[in-house]
Protein backbone atom coordinates (compact mmCIF):
# COMPACT_ATOMS: atom_id res chain seq x y z
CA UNK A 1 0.00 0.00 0.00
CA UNK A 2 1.25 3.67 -0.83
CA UNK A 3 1.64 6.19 1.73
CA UNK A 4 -0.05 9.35 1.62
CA UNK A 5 2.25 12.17 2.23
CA UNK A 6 0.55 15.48 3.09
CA UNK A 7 1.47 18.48 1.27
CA UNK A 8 0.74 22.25 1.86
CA UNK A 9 -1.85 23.88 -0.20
CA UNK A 10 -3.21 26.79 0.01
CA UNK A 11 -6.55 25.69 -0.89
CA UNK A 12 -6.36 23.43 2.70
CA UNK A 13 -7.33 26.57 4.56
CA UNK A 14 -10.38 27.65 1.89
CA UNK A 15 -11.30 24.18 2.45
CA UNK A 16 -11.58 24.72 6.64
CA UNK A 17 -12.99 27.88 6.46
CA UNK A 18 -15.66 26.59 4.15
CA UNK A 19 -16.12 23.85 6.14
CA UNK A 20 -16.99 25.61 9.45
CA UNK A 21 -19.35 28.21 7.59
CA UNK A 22 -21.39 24.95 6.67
CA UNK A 23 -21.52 23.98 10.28
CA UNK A 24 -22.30 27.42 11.62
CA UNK A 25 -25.19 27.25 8.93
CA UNK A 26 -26.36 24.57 9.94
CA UNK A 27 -26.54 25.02 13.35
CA UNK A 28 -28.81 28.43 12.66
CA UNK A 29 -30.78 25.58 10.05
CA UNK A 30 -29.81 28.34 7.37
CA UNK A 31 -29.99 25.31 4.28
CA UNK A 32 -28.83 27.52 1.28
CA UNK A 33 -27.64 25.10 -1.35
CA UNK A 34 -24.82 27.39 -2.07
CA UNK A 35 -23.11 26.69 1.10
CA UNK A 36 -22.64 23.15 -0.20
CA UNK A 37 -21.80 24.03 -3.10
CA UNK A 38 -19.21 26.25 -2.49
CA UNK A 39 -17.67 23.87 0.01
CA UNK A 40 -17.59 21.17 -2.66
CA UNK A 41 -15.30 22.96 -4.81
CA UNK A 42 -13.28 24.11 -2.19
CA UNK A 43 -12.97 19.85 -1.08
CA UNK A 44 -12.40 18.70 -4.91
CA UNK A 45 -9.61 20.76 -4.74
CA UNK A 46 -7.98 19.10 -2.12
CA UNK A 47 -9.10 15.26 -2.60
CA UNK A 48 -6.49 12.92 -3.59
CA UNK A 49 -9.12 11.54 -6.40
CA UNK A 50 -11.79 13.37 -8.62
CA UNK A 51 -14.40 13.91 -6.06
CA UNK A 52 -17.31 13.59 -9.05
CA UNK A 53 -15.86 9.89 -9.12
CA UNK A 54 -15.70 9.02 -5.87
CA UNK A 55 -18.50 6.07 -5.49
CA UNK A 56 -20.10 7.27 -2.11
CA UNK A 57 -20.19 10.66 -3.67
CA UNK A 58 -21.73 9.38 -6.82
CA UNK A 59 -24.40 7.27 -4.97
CA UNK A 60 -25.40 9.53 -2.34
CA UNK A 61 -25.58 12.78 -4.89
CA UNK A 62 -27.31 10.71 -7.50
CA UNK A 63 -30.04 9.33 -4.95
CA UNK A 64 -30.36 13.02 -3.42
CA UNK A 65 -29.98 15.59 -5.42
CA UNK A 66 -29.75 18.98 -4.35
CA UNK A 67 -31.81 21.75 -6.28
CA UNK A 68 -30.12 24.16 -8.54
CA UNK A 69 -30.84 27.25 -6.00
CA UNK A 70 -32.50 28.28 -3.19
CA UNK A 71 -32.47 25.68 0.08
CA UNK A 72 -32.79 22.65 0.75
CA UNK A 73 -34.64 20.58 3.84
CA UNK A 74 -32.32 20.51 7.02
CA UNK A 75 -32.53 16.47 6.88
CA UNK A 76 -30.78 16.91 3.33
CA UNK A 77 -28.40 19.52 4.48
CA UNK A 78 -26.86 16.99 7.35
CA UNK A 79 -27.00 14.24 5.07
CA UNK A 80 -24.30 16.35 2.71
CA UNK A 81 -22.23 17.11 6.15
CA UNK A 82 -22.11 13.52 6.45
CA UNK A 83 -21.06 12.79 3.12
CA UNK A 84 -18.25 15.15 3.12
CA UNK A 85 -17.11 14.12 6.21
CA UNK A 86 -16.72 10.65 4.74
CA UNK A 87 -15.41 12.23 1.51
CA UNK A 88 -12.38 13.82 3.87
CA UNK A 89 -11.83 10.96 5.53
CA UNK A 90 -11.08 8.59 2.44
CA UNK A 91 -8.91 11.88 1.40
CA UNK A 92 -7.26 11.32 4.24
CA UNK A 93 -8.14 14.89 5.77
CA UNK A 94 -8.82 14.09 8.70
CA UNK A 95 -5.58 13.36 10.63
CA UNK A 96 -5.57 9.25 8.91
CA UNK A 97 -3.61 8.14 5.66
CA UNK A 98 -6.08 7.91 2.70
CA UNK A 99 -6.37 4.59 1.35
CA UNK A 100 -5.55 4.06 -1.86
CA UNK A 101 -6.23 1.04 -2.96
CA UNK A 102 -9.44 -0.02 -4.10
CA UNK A 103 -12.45 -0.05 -1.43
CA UNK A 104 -15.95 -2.28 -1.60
CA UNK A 105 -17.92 0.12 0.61
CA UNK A 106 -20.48 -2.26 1.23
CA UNK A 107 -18.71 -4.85 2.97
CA UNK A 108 -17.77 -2.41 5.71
CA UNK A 109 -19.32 -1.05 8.57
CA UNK A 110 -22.20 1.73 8.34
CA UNK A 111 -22.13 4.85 9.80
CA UNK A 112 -24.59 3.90 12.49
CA UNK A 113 -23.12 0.83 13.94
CA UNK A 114 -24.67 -1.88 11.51
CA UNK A 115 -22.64 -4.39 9.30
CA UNK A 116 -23.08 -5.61 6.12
């Protein structure tokens, strides 16, 4: 298995700051989709893989999409929190080395304690 070696970017701290305007968002329940999507750009810039390829990305986006504009339900707007949290974590930032090999995400362990 590879090693993933952090670099600096600059782009890490547009990524943070993004990051915790999404969380102080959502803790006023202020669902604009634009938060989300500016965070997203700011995270596909520092992913170790195309974020639009990413499989949990892919699944969860395709099977809740958010509208083009305007806000979305507060349910919907945690469920993206969620995803990018796991999104970072595969990156590998969040303080763990990203794997890189090749991942079945459904043979592992769900978010909320269950197995597959």
């Amino acid at each position: 298995m590879q090693r993933f070696v952090p670099k600096f970017k600059e782009t890490i701290t547009d990524m943070n700051n993004e990051y915790r305007n999404l969380l102080r968002a959502f803790k006023v329940k202020d669902t604009r989709v634009e938060y989300l999507n500016t965070f997203e750009q700011a995270l596909a810039l520092n992913c170790n893989f195309p974020l639009w390829e990413n499989e949990r990305y892919f699944r969860i986006t395709n099977k809740y999409p958010l509208p083009e504009e305007g806000y979305t339900s507060l349910k919907k707007f945690k469920l993206y929190l969620m995803l990018y949290f796991y999104v970072m974590r595969d990156a590998g930032l969040l303080n763990r080395e990203a794997e890189m090999a090749e991942q079945d995400w459904n043979k592992r362990t769900d978010a909320f304690g269950g197995s597959a």
